[in-house]
N, C-alpha and C. Protein backbone atom coordinates (compact mmCIF):
# COMPACT_ATOMS: atom_id res chain seq x y z
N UNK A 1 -30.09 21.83 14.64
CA UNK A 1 -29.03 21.11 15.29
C UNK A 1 -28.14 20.51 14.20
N UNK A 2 -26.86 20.67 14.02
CA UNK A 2 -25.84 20.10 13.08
C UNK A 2 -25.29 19.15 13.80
N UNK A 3 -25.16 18.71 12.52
CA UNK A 3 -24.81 16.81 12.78
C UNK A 3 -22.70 17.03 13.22
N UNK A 4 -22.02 16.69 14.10
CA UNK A 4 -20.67 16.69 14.31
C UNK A 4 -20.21 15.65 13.40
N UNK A 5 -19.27 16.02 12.39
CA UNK A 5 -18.50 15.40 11.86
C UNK A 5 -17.71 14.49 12.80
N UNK A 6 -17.42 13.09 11.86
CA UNK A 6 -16.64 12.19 12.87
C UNK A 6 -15.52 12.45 12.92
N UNK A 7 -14.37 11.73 13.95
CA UNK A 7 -12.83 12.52 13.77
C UNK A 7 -12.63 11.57 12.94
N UNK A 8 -11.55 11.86 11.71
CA UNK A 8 -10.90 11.23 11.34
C UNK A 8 -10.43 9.63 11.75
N UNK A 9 -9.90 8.69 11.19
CA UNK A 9 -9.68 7.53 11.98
C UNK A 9 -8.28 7.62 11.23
N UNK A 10 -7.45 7.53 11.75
CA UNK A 10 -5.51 7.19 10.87
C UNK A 10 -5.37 6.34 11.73
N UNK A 11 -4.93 5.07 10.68
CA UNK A 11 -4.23 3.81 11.29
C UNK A 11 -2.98 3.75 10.92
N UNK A 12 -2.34 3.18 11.90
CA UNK A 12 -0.75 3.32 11.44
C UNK A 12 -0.48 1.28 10.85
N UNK A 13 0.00 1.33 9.84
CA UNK A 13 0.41 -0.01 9.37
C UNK A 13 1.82 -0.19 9.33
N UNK A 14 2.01 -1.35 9.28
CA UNK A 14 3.70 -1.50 8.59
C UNK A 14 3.52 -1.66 7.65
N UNK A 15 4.47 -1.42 6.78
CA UNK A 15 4.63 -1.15 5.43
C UNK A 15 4.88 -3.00 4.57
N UNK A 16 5.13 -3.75 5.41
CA UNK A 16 5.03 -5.93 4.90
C UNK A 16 3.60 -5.77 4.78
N UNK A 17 2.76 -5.24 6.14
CA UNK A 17 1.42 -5.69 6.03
C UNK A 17 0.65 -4.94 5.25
N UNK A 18 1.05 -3.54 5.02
CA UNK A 18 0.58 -2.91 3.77
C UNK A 18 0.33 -3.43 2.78
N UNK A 19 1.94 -4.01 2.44
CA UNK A 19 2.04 -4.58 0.79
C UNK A 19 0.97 -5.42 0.38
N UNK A 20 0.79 -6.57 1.70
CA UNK A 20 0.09 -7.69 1.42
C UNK A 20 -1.36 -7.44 1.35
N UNK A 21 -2.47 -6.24 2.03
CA UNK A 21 -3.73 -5.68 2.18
C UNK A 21 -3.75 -4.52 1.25
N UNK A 22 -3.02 -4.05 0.02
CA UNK A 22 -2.94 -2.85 -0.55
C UNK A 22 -4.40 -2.55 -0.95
N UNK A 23 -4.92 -3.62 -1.53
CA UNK A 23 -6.32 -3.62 -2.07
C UNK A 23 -7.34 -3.03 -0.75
N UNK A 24 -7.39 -3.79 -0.09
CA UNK A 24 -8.29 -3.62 0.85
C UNK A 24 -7.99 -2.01 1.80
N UNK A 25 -6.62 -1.79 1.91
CA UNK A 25 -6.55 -0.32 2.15
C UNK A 25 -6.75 0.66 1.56
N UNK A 26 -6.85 0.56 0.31
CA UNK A 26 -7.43 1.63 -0.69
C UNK A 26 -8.69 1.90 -0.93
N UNK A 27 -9.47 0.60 -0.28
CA UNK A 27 -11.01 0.46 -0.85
C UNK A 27 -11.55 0.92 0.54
N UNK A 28 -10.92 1.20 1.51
CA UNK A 28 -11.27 1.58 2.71
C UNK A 28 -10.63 3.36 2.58
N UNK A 29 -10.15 3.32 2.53
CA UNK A 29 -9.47 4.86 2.19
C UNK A 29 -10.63 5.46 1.32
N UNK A 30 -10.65 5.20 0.37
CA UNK A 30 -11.57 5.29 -0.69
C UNK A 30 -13.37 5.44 0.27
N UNK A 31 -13.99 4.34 0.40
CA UNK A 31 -15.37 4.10 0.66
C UNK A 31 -15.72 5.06 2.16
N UNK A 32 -14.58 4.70 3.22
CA UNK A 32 -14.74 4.75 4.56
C UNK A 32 -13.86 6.19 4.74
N UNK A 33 -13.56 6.83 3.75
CA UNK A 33 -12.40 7.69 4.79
C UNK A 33 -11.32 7.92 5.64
N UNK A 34 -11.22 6.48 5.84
CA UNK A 34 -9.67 6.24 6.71
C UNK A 34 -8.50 6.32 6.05
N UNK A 35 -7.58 7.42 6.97
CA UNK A 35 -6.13 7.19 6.75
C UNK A 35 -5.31 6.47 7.09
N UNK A 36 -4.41 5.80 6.28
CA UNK A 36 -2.93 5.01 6.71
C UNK A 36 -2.01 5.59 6.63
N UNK A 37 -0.97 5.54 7.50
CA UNK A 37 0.06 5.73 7.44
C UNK A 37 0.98 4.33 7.36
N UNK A 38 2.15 4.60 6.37
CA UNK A 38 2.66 3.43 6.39
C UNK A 38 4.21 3.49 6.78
N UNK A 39 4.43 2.38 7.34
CA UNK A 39 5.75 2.63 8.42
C UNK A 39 6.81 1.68 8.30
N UNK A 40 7.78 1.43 8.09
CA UNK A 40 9.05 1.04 7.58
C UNK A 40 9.96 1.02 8.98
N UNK A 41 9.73 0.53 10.02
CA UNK A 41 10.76 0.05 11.05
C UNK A 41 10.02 0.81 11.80
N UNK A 42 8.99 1.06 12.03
CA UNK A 42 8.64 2.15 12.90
C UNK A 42 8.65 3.46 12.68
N UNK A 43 9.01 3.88 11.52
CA UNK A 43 9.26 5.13 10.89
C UNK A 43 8.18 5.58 9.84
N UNK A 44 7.45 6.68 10.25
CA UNK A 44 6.18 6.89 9.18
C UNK A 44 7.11 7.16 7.81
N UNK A 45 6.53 6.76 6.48
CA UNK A 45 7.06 6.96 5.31
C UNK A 45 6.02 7.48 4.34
N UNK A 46 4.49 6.85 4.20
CA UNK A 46 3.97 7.25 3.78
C UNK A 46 2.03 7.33 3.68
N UNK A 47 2.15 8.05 3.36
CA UNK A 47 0.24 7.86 3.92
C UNK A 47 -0.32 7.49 2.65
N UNK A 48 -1.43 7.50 2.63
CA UNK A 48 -2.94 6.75 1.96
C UNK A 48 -4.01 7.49 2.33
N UNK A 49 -4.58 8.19 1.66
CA UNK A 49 -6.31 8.54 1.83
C UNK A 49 -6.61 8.48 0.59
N UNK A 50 -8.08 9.04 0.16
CA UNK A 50 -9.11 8.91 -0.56
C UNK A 50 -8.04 9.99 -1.77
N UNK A 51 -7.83 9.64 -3.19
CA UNK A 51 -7.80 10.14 -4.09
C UNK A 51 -8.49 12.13 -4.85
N UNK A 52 -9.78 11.90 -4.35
CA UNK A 52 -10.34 13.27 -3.82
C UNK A 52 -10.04 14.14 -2.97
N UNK A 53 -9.67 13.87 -1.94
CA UNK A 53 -9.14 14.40 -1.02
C UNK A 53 -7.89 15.06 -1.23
N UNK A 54 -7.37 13.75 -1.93
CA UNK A 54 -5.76 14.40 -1.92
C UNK A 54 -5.88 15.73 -3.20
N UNK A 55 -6.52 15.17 -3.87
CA UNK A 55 -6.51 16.49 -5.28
C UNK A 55 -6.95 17.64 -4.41
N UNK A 56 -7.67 17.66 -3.57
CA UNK A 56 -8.56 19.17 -2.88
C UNK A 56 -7.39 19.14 -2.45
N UNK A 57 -6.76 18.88 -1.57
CA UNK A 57 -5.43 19.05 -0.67
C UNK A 57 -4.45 19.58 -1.39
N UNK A 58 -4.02 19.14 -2.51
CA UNK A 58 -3.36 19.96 -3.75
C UNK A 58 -2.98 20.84 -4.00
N UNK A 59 -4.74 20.96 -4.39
CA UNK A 59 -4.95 22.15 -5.23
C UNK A 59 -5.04 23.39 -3.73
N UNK A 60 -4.87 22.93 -2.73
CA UNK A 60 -4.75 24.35 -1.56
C UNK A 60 -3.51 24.69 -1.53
N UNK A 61 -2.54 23.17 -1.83
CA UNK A 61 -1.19 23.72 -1.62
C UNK A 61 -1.05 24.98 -2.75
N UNK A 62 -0.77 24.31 -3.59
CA UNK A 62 -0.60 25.24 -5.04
C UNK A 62 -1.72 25.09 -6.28
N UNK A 63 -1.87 26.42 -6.44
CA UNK A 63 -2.77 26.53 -7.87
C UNK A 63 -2.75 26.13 -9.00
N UNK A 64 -1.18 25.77 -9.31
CA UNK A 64 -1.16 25.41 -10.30
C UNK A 64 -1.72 23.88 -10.88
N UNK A 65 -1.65 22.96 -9.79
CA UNK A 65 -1.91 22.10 -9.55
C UNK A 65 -3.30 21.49 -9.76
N UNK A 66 -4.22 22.42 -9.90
CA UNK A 66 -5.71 22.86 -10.01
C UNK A 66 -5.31 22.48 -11.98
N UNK A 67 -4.68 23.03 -12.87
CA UNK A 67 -4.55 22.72 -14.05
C UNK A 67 -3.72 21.80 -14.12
N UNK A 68 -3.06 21.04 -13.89
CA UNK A 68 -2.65 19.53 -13.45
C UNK A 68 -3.55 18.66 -13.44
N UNK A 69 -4.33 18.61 -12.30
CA UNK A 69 -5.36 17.45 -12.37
C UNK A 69 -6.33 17.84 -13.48
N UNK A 70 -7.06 19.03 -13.60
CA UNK A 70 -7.65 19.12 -14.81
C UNK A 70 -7.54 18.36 -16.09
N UNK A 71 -6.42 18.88 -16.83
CA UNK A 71 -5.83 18.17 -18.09
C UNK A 71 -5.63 16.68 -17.70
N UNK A 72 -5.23 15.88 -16.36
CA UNK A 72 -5.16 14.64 -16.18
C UNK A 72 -6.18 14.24 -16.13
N UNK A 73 -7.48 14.63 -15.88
CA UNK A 73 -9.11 14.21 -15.66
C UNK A 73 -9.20 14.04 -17.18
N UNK A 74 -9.02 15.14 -18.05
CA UNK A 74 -9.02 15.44 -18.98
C UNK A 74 -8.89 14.10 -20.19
N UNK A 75 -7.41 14.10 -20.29
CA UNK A 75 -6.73 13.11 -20.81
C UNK A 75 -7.13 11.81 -20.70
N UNK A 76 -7.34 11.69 -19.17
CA UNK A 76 -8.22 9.84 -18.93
C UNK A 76 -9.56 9.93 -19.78
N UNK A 77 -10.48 10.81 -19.52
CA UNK A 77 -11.48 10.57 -20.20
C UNK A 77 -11.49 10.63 -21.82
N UNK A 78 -10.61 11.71 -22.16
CA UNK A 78 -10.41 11.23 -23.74
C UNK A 78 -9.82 9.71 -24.40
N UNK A 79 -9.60 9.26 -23.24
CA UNK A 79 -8.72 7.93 -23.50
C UNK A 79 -7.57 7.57 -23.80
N UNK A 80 -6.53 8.46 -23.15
CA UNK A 80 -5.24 8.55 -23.42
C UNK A 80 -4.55 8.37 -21.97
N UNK A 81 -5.10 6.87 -21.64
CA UNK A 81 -4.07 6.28 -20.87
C UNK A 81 -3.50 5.11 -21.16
N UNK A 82 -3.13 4.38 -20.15
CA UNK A 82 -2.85 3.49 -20.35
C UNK A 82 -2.78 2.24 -18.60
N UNK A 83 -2.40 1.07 -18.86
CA UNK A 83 -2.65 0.22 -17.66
C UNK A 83 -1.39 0.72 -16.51
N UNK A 84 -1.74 0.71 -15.68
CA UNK A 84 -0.58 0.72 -14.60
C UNK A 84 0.47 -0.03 -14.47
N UNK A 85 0.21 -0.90 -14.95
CA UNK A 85 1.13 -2.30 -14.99
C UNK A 85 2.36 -2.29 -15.94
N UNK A 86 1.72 -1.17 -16.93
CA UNK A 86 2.98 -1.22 -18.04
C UNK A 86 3.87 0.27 -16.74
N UNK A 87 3.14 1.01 -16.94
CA UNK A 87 4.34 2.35 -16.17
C UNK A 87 5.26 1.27 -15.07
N UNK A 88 4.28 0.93 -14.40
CA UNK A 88 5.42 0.22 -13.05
C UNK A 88 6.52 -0.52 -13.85
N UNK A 89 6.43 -1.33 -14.83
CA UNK A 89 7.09 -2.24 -15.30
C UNK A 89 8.58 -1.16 -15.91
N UNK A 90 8.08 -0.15 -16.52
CA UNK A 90 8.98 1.01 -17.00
C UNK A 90 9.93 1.40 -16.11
N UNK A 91 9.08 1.67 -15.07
CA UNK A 91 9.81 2.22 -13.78
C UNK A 91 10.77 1.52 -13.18
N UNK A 92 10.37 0.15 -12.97
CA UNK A 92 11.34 -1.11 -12.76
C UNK A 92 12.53 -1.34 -13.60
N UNK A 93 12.63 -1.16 -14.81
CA UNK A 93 13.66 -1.31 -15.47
C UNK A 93 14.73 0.03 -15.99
N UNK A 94 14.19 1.17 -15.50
CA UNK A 94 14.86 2.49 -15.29
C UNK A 94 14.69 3.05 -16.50
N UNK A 95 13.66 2.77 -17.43
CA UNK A 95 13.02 3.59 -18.65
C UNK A 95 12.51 4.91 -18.06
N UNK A 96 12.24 5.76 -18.89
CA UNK A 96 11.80 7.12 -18.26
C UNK A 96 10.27 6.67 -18.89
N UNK A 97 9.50 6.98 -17.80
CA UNK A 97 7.83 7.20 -18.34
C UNK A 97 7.50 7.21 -19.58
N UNK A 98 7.17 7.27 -20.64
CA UNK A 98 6.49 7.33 -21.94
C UNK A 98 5.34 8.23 -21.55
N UNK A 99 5.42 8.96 -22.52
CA UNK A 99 3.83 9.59 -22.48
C UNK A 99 2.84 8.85 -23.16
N UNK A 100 1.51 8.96 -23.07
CA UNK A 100 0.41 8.04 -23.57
C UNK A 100 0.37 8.66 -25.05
N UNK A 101 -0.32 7.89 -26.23
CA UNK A 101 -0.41 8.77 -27.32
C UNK A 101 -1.98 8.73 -27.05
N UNK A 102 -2.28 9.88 -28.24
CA UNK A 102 -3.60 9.94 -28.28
C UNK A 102 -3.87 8.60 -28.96
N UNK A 103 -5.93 8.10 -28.75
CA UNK A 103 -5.92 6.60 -29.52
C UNK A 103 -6.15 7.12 -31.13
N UNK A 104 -6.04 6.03 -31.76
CA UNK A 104 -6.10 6.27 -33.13
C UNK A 104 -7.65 7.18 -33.68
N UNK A 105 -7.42 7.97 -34.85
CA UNK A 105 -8.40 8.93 -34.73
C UNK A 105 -8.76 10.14 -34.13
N UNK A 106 -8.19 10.28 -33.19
CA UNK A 106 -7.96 12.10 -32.34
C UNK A 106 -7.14 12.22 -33.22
């Protein structure tokens, strides 16, 4: 006898109450599997699921994409990132991205 997968659960949020629960929607996305959708006047804009997921999802769209996340798995674990906080901050002031350098010694 096989066990039935559960359906999916997608919650629809607004995108104020998003901002303010971001943490807690990711860690639920993440742990629990639930999707958000997030909504801007009533208008879906953008979703949220589990990080895994989305890479499998990806990599079905396009193949290439499959060597994308690779080299990005890649790169984090060699240690050639950096905090989020600086990109957003980049992004905010209309700098173009920086690439990470390798750390000293590679």
């Amino acid at each position: 006898m096989s066990q039935k997968q559960p359906a999916p659960v997608v919650h629809r949020v607004p995108m104020t109450e998003a901002r303010i629960n971001l943490g807690q929607l990711a860690k639920r996305a993440h742990v629990n599997n639930e999707y958000f959708i997030l909504e801007k006047d009533g208008i879906p804009v953008i979703g949220i699921m589990d990080a895994d997921e989305l890479e499998d999802y990806l990599e079905l769209q396009d193949p290439k994409v499959t060597a994308q996340i690779r080299n990005s798995t890649e790169e984090y674990l060699a240690g050639r990132s950096r905090p989020a906080e600086e990109l957003l901050a980049e992004l905010k002031s209309g700098e173009s991205p920086r690439k990470t350098a390798p750390p000293a010694g590679k």
